[in-house]
Structure formats: structure tokens, C-alpha cells
N, C-alpha and C. Protein backbone atom coordinates (compact mmCIF):
# COMPACT_ATOMS: atom_id res chain seq x y z
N UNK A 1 213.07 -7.71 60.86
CA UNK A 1 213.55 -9.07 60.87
C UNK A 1 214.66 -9.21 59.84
N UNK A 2 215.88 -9.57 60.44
CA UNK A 2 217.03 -10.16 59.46
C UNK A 2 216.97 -11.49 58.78
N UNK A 3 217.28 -11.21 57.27
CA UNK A 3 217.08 -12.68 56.15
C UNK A 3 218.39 -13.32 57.19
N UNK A 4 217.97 -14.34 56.85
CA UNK A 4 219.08 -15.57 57.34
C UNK A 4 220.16 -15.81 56.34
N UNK A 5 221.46 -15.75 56.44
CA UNK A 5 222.69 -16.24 54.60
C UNK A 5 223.44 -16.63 55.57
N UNK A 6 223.56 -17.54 54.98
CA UNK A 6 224.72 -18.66 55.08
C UNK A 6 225.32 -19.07 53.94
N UNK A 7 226.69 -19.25 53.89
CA UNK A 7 227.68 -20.20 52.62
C UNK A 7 228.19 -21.29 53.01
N UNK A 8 227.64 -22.34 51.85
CA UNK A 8 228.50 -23.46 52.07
C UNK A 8 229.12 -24.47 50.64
N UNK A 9 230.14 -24.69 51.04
CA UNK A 9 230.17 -25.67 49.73
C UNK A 9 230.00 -26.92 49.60
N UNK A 10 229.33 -27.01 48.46
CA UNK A 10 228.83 -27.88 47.61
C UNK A 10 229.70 -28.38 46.22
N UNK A 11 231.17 -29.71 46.86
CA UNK A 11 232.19 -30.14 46.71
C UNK A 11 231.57 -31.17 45.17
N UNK A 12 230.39 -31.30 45.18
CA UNK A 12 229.66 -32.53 44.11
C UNK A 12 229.48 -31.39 42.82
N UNK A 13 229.17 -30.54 42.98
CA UNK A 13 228.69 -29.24 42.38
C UNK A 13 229.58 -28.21 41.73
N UNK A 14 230.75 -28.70 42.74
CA UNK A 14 232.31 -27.34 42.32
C UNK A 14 232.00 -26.08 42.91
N UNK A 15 231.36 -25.68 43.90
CA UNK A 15 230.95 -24.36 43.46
C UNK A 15 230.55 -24.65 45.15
N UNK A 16 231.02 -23.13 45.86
CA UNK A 16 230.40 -22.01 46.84
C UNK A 16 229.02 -21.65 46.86
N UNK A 17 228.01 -21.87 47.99
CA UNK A 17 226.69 -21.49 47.68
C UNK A 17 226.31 -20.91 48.57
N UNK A 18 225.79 -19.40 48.37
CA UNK A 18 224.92 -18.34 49.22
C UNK A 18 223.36 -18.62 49.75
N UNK A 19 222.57 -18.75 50.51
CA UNK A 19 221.36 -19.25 50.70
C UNK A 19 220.94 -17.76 51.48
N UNK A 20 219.32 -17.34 51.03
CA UNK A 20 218.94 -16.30 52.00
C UNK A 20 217.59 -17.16 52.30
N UNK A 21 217.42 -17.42 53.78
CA UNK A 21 216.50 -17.96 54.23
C UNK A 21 216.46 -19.20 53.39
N UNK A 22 217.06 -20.09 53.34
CA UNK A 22 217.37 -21.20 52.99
C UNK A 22 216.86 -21.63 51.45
N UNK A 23 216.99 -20.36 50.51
CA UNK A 23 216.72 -20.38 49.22
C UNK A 23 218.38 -19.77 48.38
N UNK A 24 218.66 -20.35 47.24
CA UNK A 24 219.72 -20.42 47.02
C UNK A 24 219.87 -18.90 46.26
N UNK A 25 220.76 -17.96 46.46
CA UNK A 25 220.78 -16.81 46.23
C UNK A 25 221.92 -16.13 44.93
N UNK A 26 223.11 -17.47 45.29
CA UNK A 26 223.90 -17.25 44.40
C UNK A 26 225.20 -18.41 44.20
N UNK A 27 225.87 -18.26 43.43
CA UNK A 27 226.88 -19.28 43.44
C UNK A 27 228.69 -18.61 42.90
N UNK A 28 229.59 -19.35 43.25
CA UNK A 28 230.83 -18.82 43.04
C UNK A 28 231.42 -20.25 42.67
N UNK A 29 231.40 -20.58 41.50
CA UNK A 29 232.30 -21.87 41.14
C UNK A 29 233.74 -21.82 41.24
N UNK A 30 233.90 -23.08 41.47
CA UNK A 30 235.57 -23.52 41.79
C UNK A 30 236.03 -25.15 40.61
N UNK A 31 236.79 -24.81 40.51
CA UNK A 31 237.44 -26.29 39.61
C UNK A 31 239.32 -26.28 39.61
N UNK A 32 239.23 -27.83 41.03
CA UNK A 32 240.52 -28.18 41.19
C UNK A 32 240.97 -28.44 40.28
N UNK A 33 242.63 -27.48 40.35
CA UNK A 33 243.86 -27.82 39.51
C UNK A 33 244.54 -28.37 39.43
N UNK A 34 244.35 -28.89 40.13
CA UNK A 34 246.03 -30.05 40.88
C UNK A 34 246.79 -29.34 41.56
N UNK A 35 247.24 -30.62 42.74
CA UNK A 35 248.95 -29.98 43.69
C UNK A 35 248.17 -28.70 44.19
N UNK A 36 246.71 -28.86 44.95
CA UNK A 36 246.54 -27.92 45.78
C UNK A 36 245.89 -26.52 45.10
N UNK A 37 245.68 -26.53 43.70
CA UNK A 37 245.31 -25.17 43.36
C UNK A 37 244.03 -25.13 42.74
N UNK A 38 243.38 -24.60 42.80
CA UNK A 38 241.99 -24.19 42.34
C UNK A 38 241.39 -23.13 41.58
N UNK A 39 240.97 -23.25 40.30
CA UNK A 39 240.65 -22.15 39.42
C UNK A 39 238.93 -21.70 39.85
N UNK A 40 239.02 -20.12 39.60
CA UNK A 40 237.56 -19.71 40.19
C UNK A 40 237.49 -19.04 38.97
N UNK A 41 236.56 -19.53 38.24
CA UNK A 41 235.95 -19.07 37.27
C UNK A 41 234.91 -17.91 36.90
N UNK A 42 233.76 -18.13 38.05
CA UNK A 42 232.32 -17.38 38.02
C UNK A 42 231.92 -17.75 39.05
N UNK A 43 231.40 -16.09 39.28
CA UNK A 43 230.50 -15.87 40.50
C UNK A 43 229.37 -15.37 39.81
N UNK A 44 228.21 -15.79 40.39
CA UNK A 44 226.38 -14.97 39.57
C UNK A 44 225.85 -15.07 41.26
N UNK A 45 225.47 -13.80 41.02
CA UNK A 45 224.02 -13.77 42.05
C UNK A 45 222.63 -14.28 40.93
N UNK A 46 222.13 -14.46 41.78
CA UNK A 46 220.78 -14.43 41.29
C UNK A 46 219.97 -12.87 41.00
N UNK A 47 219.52 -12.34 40.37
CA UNK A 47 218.65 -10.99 40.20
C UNK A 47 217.63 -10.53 41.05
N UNK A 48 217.10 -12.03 41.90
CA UNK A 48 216.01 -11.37 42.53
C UNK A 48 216.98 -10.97 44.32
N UNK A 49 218.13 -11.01 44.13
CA UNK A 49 218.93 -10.85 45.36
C UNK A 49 220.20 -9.86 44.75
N UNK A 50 220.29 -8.73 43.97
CA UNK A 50 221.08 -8.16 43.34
C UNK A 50 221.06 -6.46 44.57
N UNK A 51 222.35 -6.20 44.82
CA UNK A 51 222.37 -4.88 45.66
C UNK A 51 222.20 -5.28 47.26
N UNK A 52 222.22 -6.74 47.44
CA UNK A 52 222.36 -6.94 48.64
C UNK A 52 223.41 -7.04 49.70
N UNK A 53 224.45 -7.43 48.88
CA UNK A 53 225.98 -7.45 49.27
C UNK A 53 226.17 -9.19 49.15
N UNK A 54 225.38 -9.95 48.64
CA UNK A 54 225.39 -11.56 48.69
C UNK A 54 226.90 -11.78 47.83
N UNK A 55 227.39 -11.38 47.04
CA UNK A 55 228.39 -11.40 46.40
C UNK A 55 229.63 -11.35 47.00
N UNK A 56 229.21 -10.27 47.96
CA UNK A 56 230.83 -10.21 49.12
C UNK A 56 230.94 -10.94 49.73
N UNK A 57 229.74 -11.55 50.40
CA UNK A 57 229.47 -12.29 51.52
C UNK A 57 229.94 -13.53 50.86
N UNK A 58 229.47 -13.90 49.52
CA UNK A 58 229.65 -15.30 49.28
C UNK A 58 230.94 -15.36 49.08
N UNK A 59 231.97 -14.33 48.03
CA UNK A 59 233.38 -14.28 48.05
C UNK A 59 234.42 -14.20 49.21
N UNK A 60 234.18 -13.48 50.55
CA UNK A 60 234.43 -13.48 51.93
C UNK A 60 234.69 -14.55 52.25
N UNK A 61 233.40 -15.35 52.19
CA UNK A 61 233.09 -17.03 52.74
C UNK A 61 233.90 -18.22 51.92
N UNK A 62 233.84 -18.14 51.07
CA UNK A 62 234.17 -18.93 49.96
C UNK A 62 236.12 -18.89 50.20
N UNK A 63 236.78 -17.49 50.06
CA UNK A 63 238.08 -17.28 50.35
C UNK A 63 238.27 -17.14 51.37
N UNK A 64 238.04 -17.51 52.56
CA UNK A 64 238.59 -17.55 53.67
C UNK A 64 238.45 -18.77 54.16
N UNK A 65 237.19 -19.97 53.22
CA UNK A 65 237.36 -21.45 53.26
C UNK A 65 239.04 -21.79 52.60
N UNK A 66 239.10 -21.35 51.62
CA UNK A 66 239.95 -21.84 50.80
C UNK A 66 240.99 -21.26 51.43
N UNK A 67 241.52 -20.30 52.16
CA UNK A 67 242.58 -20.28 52.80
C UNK A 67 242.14 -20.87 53.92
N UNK A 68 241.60 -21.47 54.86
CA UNK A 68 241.89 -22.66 55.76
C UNK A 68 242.31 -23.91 55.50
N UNK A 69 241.91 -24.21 54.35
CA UNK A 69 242.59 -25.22 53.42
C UNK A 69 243.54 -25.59 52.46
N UNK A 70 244.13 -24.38 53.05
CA UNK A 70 245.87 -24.32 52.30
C UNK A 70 245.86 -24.67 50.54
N UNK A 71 244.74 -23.97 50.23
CA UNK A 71 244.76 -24.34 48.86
C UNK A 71 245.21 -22.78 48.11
N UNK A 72 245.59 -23.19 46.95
CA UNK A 72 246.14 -21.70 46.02
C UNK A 72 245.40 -21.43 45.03
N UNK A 73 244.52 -20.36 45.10
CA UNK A 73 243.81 -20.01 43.90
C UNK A 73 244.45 -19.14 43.06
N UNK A 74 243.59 -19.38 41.49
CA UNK A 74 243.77 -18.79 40.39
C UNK A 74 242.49 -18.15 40.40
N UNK A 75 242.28 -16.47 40.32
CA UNK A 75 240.99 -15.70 40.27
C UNK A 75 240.73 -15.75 38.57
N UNK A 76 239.95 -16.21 38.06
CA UNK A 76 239.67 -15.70 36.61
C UNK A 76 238.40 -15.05 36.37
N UNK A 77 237.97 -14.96 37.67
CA UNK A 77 236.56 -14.46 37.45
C UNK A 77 236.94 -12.49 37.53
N UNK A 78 236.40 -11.86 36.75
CA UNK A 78 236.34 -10.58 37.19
C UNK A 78 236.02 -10.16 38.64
N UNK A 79 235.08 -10.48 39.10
CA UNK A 79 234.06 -10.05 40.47
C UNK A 79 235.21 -10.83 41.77
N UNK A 80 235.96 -11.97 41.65
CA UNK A 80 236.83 -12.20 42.33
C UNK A 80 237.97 -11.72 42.64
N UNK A 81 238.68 -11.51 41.14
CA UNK A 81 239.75 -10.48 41.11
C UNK A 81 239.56 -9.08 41.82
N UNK A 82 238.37 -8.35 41.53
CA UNK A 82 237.55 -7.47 42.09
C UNK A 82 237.96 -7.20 43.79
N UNK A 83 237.63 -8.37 44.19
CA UNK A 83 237.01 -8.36 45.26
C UNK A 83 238.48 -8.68 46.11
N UNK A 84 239.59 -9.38 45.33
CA UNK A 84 240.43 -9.57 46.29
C UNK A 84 241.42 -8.28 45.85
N UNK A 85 241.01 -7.13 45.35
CA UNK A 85 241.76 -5.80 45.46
C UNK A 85 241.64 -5.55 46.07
N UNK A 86 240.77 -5.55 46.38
CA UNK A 86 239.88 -4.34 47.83
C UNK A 86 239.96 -4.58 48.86
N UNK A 87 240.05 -6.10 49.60
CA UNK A 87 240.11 -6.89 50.75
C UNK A 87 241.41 -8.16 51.11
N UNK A 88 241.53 -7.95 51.94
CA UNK A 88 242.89 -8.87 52.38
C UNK A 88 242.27 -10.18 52.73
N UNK A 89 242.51 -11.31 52.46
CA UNK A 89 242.03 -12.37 52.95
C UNK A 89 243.33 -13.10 53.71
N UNK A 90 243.57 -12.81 55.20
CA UNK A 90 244.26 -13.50 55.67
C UNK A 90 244.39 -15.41 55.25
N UNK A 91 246.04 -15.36 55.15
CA UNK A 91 246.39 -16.85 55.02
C UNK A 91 246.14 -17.28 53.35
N UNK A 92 245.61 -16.71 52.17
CA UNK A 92 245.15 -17.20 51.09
C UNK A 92 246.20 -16.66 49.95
N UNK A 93 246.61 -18.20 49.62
CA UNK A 93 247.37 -17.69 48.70
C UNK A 93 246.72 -17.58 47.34
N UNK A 94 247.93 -16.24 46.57
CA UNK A 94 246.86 -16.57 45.23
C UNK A 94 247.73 -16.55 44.08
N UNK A 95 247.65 -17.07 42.86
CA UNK A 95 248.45 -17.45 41.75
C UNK A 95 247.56 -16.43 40.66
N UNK A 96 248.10 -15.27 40.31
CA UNK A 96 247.53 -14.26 39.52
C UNK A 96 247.60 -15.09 38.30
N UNK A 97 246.81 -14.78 37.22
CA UNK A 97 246.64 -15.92 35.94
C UNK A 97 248.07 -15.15 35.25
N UNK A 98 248.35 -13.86 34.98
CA UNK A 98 249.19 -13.03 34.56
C UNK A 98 249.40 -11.66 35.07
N UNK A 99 250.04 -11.10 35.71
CA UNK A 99 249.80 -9.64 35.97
C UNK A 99 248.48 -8.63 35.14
N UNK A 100 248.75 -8.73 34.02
CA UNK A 100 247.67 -7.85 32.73
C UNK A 100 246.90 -8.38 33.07
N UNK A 101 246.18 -9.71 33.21
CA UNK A 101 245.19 -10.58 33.67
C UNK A 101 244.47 -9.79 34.97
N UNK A 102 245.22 -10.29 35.51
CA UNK A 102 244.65 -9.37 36.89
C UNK A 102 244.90 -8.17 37.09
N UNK A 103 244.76 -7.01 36.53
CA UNK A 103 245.03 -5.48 36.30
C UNK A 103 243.39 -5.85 35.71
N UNK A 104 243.19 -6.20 34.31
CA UNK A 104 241.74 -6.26 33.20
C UNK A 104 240.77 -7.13 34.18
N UNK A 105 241.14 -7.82 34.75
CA UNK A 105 239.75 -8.47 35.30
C UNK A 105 239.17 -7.93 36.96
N UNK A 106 239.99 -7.18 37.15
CA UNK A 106 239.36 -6.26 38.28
C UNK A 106 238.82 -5.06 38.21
N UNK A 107 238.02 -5.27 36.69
CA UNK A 107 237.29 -3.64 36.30
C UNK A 107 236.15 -3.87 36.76
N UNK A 108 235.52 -2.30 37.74
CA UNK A 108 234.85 -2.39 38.38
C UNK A 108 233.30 -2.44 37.72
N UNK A 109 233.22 -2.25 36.43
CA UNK A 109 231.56 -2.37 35.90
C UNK A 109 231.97 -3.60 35.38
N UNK A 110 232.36 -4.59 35.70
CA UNK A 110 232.01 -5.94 35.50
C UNK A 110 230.79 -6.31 36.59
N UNK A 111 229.89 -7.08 36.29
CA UNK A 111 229.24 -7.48 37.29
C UNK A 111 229.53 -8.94 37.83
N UNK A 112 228.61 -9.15 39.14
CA UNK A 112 228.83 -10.21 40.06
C UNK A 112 227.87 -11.48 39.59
């Protein structure tokens, strides 16, 4: 039997939310910048859901909302920066905080 995950956001909250079987698994906060741009601060799984892939899934979900919504993020989170090396997110634009910035925050033993 497959757990059930779904992401949705939770706009009252700031923040992207992972659910497995309708228990909350993890979160990826967001805080609007103005004129369309959005800073992503932190992503946490929860521990008792760690090695599942909930992190991709929630970053996947989360950036491919935010590019349907023509909004421009700033990654400051490590695990985001991370995650948008590795993967193309059609349509999403992104405003690197600094080049060096985003080189240091996409080290891979940072955790999620």
C-alpha cells in the first residue's frame, strides 16, 4: 500500500506543506518581497519522515507553484539552492541572493 503526499500551501502560515496520509510531514517557508518576489528561507522535514524523498517532493511542488504564479524567488535556504542545481523547474524565475551565495548554499551535507 502507497502513503498518500500531497503539497499545499498554507498562504496564513507562509509556508509550503507536505502531508503523508494526511499528517503533516514537512514544511518549506516562503516570505513575500514585494513586486512579485519571494524569499525561501527553510525547508525541515520532520525526522519521523527523513530518507523518504518528502523534501523533493515538497521543493518540486512548492517551485513549480511559484512558477505558475509568475513570482521570482530568492533561494536562501541551502536544501533549495540544492535542489534547484540539480533540477530545472520550467517557467521559474530565480534572483540568486549573490553568485558566492549560491555556489555556499548548495553544499550537499547541508540537510533538508
Amino acid at each position: 500500500m502507497t502513503d498518500e503526499v500531497t503539497v499545499t500551501r498554507n498562504d496564513e502560515a507562509h509556508r509550503y506543506e507536505v502531508h503523508v496520509d494526511g499528517e503533516l510531514g514537512g514544511v518549506l517557508q516562503f516570505r513575500p518581497a514585494g513586486e512579485g518576489r519571494v524569499v525561501l528561507p527553510h525547508t525541515e522535514i520532520d525526522s519521523a519522515f527523513k530518507g523518504k524523498g518528502l523534501g523533493s517532493t515538497l521543493a518540486s511542488e512548492a517551485l513549480a507553484d511559484l512558477a505558475r504564479r509568475g513570482e521570482t524567488i530568492i533561494p536562501t535556504c541551502p536544501f533549495v539552492a540544492r535542489y534547484l542545481h540539480e533540477h530545472d523547474v520550467p517557467g521559474l524565475v530565480i534572483d540568486w541572493p549573490n553568485d558566492q551565495d549560491a555556489a555556499d548554499s548548495a553544499d550537499p551535507g547541508e540537510p533538508a
